[in-house]
C-alpha atoms as a PDB file:
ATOM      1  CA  UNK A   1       0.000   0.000   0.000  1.00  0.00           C
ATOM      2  CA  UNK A   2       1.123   3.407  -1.004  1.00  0.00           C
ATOM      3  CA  UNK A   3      -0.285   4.843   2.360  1.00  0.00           C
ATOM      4  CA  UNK A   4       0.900   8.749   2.531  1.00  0.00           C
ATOM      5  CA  UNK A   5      -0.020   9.359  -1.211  1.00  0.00           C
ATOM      6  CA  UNK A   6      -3.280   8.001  -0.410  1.00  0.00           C
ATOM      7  CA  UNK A   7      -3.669   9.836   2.631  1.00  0.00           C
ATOM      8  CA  UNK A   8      -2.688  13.253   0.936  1.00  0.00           C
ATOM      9  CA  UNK A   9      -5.526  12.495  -1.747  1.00  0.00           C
ATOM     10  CA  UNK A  10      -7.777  11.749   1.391  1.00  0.00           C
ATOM     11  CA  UNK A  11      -7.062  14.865   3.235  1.00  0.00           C
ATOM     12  CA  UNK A  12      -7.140  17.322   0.176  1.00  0.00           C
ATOM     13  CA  UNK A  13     -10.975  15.713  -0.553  1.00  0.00           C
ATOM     14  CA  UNK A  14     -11.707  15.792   3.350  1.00  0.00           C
ATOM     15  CA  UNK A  15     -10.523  19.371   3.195  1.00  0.00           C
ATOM     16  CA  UNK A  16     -12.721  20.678  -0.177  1.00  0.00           C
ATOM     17  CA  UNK A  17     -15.331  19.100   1.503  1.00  0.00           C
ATOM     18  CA  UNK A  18     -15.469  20.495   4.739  1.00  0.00           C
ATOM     19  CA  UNK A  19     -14.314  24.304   3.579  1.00  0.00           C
ATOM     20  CA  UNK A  20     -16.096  24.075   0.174  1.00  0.00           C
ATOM     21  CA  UNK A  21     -19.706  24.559   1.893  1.00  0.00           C
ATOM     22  CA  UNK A  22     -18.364  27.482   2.895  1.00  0.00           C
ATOM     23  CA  UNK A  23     -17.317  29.319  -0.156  1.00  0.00           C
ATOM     24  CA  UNK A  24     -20.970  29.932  -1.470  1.00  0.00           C
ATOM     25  CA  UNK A  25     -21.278  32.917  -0.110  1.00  0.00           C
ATOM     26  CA  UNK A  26     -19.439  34.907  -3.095  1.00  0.00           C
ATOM     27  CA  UNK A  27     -19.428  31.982  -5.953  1.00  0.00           C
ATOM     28  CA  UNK A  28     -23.067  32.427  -6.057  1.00  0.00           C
ATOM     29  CA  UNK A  29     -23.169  36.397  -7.108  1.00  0.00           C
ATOM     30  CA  UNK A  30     -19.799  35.563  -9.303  1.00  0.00           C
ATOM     31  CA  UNK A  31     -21.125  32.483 -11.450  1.00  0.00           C
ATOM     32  CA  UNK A  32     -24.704  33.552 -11.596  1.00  0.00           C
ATOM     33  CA  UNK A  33     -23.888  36.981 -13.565  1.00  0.00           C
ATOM     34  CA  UNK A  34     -21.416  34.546 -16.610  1.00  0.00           C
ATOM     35  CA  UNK A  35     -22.910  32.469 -19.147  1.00  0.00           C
ATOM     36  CA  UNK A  36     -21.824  29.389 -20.610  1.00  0.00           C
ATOM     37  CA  UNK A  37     -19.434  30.619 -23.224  1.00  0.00           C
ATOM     38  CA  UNK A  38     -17.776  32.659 -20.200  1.00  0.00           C
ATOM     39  CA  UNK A  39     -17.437  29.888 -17.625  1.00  0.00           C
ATOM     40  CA  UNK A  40     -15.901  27.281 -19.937  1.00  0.00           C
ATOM     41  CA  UNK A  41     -12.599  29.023 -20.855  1.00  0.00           C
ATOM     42  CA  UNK A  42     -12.747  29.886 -17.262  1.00  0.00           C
ATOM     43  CA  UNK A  43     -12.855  26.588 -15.774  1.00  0.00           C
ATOM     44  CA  UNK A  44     -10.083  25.874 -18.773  1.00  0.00           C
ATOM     45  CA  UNK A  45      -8.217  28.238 -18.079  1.00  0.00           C
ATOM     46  CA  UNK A  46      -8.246  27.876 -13.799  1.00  0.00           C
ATOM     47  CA  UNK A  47      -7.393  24.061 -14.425  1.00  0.00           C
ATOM     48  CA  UNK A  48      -3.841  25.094 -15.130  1.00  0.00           C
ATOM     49  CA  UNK A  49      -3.543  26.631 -11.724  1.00  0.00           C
ATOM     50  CA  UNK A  50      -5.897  24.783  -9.272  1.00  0.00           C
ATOM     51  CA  UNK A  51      -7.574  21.702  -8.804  1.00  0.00           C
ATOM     52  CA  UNK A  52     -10.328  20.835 -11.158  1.00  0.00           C
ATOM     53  CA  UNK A  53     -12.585  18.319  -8.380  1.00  0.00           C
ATOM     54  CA  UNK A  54     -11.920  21.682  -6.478  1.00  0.00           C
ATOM     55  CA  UNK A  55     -13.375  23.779  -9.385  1.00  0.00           C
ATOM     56  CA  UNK A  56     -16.190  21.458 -10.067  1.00  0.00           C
ATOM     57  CA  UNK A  57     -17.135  20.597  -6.288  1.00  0.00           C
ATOM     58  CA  UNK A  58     -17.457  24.624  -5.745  1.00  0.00           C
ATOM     59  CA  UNK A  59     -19.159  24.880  -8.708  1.00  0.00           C
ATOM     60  CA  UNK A  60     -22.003  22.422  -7.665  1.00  0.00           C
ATOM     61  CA  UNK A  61     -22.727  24.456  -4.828  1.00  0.00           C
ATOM     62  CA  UNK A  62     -24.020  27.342  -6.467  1.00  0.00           C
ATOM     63  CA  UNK A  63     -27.948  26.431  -6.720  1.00  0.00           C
ATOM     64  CA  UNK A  64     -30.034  27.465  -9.525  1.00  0.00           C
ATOM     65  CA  UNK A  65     -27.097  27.147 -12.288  1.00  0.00           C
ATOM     66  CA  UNK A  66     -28.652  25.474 -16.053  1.00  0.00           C
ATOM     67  CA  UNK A  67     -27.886  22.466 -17.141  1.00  0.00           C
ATOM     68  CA  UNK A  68     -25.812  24.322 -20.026  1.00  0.00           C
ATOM     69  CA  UNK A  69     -24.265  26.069 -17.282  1.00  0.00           C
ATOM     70  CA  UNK A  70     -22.781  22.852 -15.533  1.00  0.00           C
ATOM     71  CA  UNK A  71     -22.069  21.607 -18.697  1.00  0.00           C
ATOM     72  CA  UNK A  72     -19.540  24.058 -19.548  1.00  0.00           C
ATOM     73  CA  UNK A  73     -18.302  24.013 -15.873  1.00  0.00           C
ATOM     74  CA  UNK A  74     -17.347  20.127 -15.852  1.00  0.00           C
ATOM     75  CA  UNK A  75     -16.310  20.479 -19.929  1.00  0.00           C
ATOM     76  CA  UNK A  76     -13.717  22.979 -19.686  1.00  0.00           C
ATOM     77  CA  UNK A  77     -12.603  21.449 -15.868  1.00  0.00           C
ATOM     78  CA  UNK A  78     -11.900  18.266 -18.087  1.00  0.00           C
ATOM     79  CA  UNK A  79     -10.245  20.255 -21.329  1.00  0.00           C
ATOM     80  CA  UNK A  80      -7.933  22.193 -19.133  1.00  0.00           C
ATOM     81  CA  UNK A  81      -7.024  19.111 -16.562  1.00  0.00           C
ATOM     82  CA  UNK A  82      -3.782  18.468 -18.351  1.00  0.00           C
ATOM     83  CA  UNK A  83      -2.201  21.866 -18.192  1.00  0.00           C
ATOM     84  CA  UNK A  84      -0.829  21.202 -14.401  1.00  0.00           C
ATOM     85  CA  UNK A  85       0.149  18.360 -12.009  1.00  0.00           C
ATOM     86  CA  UNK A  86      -2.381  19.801  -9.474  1.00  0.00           C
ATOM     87  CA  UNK A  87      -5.530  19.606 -11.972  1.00  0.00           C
ATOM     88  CA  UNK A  88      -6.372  16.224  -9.998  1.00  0.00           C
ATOM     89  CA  UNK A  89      -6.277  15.549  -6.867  1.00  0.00           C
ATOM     90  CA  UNK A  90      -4.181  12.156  -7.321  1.00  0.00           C
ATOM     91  CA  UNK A  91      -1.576  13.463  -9.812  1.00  0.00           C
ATOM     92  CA  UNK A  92       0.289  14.169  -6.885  1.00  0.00           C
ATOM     93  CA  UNK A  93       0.195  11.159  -5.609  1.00  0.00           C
ATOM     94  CA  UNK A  94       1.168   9.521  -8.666  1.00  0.00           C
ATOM     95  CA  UNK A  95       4.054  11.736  -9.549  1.00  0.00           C
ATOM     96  CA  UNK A  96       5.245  10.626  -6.232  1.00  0.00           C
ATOM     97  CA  UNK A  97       5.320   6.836  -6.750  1.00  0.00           C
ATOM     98  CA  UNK A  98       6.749   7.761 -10.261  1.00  0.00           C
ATOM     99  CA  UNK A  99       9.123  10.430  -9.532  1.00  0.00           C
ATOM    100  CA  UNK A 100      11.899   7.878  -9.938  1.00  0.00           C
ATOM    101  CA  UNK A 101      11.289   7.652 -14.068  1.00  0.00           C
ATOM    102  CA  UNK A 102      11.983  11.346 -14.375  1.00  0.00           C
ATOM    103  CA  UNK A 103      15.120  13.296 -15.112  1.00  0.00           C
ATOM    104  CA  UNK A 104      16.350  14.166 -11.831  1.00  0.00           C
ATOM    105  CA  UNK A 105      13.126  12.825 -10.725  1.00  0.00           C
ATOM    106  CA  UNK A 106      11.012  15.629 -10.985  1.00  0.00           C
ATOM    107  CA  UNK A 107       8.883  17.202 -13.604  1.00  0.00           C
ATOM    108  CA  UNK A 108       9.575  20.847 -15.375  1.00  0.00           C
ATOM    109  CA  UNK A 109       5.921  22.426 -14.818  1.00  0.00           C
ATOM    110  CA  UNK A 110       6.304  24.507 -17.691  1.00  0.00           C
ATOM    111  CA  UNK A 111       7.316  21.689 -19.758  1.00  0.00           C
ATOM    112  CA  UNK A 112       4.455  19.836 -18.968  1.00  0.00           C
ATOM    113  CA  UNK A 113       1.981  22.665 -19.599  1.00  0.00           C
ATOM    114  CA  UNK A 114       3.588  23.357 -23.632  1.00  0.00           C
ATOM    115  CA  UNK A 115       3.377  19.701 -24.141  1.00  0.00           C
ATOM    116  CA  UNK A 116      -0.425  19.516 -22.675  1.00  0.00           C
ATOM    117  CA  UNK A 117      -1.477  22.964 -24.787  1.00  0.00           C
ATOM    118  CA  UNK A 118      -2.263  20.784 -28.370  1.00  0.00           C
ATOM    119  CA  UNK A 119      -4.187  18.144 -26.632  1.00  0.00           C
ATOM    120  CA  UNK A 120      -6.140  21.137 -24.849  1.00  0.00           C
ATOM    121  CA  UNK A 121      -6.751  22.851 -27.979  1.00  0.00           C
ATOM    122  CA  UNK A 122      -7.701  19.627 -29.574  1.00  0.00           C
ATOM    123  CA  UNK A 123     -10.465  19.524 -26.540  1.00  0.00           C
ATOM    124  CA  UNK A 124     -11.736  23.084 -27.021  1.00  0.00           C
ATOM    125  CA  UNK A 125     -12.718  22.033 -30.783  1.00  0.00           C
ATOM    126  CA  UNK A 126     -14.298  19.204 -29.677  1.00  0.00           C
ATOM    127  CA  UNK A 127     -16.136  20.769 -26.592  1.00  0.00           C
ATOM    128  CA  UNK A 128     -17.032  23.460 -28.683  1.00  0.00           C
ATOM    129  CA  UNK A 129     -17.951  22.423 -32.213  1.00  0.00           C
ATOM    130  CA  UNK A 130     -19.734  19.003 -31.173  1.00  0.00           C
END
Protein backbone atom coordinates (compact mmCIF):
# COMPACT_ATOMS: atom_id res chain seq x y z
CA UNK A 1 0.00 0.00 0.00
CA UNK A 2 1.12 3.41 -1.00
CA UNK A 3 -0.28 4.84 2.36
CA UNK A 4 0.90 8.75 2.53
CA UNK A 5 -0.02 9.36 -1.21
CA UNK A 6 -3.28 8.00 -0.41
CA UNK A 7 -3.67 9.84 2.63
CA UNK A 8 -2.69 13.25 0.94
CA UNK A 9 -5.53 12.49 -1.75
CA UNK A 10 -7.78 11.75 1.39
CA UNK A 11 -7.06 14.86 3.23
CA UNK A 12 -7.14 17.32 0.18
CA UNK A 13 -10.98 15.71 -0.55
CA UNK A 14 -11.71 15.79 3.35
CA UNK A 15 -10.52 19.37 3.19
CA UNK A 16 -12.72 20.68 -0.18
CA UNK A 17 -15.33 19.10 1.50
CA UNK A 18 -15.47 20.49 4.74
CA UNK A 19 -14.31 24.30 3.58
CA UNK A 20 -16.10 24.08 0.17
CA UNK A 21 -19.71 24.56 1.89
CA UNK A 22 -18.36 27.48 2.89
CA UNK A 23 -17.32 29.32 -0.16
CA UNK A 24 -20.97 29.93 -1.47
CA UNK A 25 -21.28 32.92 -0.11
CA UNK A 26 -19.44 34.91 -3.09
CA UNK A 27 -19.43 31.98 -5.95
CA UNK A 28 -23.07 32.43 -6.06
CA UNK A 29 -23.17 36.40 -7.11
CA UNK A 30 -19.80 35.56 -9.30
CA UNK A 31 -21.12 32.48 -11.45
CA UNK A 32 -24.70 33.55 -11.60
CA UNK A 33 -23.89 36.98 -13.57
CA UNK A 34 -21.42 34.55 -16.61
CA UNK A 35 -22.91 32.47 -19.15
CA UNK A 36 -21.82 29.39 -20.61
CA UNK A 37 -19.43 30.62 -23.22
CA UNK A 38 -17.78 32.66 -20.20
CA UNK A 39 -17.44 29.89 -17.62
CA UNK A 40 -15.90 27.28 -19.94
CA UNK A 41 -12.60 29.02 -20.85
CA UNK A 42 -12.75 29.89 -17.26
CA UNK A 43 -12.86 26.59 -15.77
CA UNK A 44 -10.08 25.87 -18.77
CA UNK A 45 -8.22 28.24 -18.08
CA UNK A 46 -8.25 27.88 -13.80
CA UNK A 47 -7.39 24.06 -14.42
CA UNK A 48 -3.84 25.09 -15.13
CA UNK A 49 -3.54 26.63 -11.72
CA UNK A 50 -5.90 24.78 -9.27
CA UNK A 51 -7.57 21.70 -8.80
CA UNK A 52 -10.33 20.83 -11.16
CA UNK A 53 -12.58 18.32 -8.38
CA UNK A 54 -11.92 21.68 -6.48
CA UNK A 55 -13.37 23.78 -9.38
CA UNK A 56 -16.19 21.46 -10.07
CA UNK A 57 -17.13 20.60 -6.29
CA UNK A 58 -17.46 24.62 -5.75
CA UNK A 59 -19.16 24.88 -8.71
CA UNK A 60 -22.00 22.42 -7.66
CA UNK A 61 -22.73 24.46 -4.83
CA UNK A 62 -24.02 27.34 -6.47
CA UNK A 63 -27.95 26.43 -6.72
CA UNK A 64 -30.03 27.46 -9.53
CA UNK A 65 -27.10 27.15 -12.29
CA UNK A 66 -28.65 25.47 -16.05
CA UNK A 67 -27.89 22.47 -17.14
CA UNK A 68 -25.81 24.32 -20.03
CA UNK A 69 -24.26 26.07 -17.28
CA UNK A 70 -22.78 22.85 -15.53
CA UNK A 71 -22.07 21.61 -18.70
CA UNK A 72 -19.54 24.06 -19.55
CA UNK A 73 -18.30 24.01 -15.87
CA UNK A 74 -17.35 20.13 -15.85
CA UNK A 75 -16.31 20.48 -19.93
CA UNK A 76 -13.72 22.98 -19.69
CA UNK A 77 -12.60 21.45 -15.87
CA UNK A 78 -11.90 18.27 -18.09
CA UNK A 79 -10.25 20.25 -21.33
CA UNK A 80 -7.93 22.19 -19.13
CA UNK A 81 -7.02 19.11 -16.56
CA UNK A 82 -3.78 18.47 -18.35
CA UNK A 83 -2.20 21.87 -18.19
CA UNK A 84 -0.83 21.20 -14.40
CA UNK A 85 0.15 18.36 -12.01
CA UNK A 86 -2.38 19.80 -9.47
CA UNK A 87 -5.53 19.61 -11.97
CA UNK A 88 -6.37 16.22 -10.00
CA UNK A 89 -6.28 15.55 -6.87
CA UNK A 90 -4.18 12.16 -7.32
CA UNK A 91 -1.58 13.46 -9.81
CA UNK A 92 0.29 14.17 -6.89
CA UNK A 93 0.20 11.16 -5.61
CA UNK A 94 1.17 9.52 -8.67
CA UNK A 95 4.05 11.74 -9.55
CA UNK A 96 5.24 10.63 -6.23
CA UNK A 97 5.32 6.84 -6.75
CA UNK A 98 6.75 7.76 -10.26
CA UNK A 99 9.12 10.43 -9.53
CA UNK A 100 11.90 7.88 -9.94
CA UNK A 101 11.29 7.65 -14.07
CA UNK A 102 11.98 11.35 -14.38
CA UNK A 103 15.12 13.30 -15.11
CA UNK A 104 16.35 14.17 -11.83
CA UNK A 105 13.13 12.83 -10.72
CA UNK A 106 11.01 15.63 -10.99
CA UNK A 107 8.88 17.20 -13.60
CA UNK A 108 9.58 20.85 -15.37
CA UNK A 109 5.92 22.43 -14.82
CA UNK A 110 6.30 24.51 -17.69
CA UNK A 111 7.32 21.69 -19.76
CA UNK A 112 4.45 19.84 -18.97
CA UNK A 113 1.98 22.67 -19.60
CA UNK A 114 3.59 23.36 -23.63
CA UNK A 115 3.38 19.70 -24.14
CA UNK A 116 -0.43 19.52 -22.68
CA UNK A 117 -1.48 22.96 -24.79
CA UNK A 118 -2.26 20.78 -28.37
CA UNK A 119 -4.19 18.14 -26.63
CA UNK A 120 -6.14 21.14 -24.85
CA UNK A 121 -6.75 22.85 -27.98
CA UNK A 122 -7.70 19.63 -29.57
CA UNK A 123 -10.46 19.52 -26.54
CA UNK A 124 -11.74 23.08 -27.02
CA UNK A 125 -12.72 22.03 -30.78
CA UNK A 126 -14.30 19.20 -29.68
CA UNK A 127 -16.14 20.77 -26.59
CA UNK A 128 -17.03 23.46 -28.68
CA UNK A 129 -17.95 22.42 -32.21
CA UNK A 130 -19.73 19.00 -31.17
Amino acid sequence: LILREGLMVAFFLAGLVVLGGQQSWWLQPMLTQMNATTIYFGATALTAITDNAALTYLGSLVEGLSEEFKYALVSGAVTGGGLTVIANAPNPAGMSILRGHFDEGSVNPLGLFVAAVPPTLVAILAFQLL
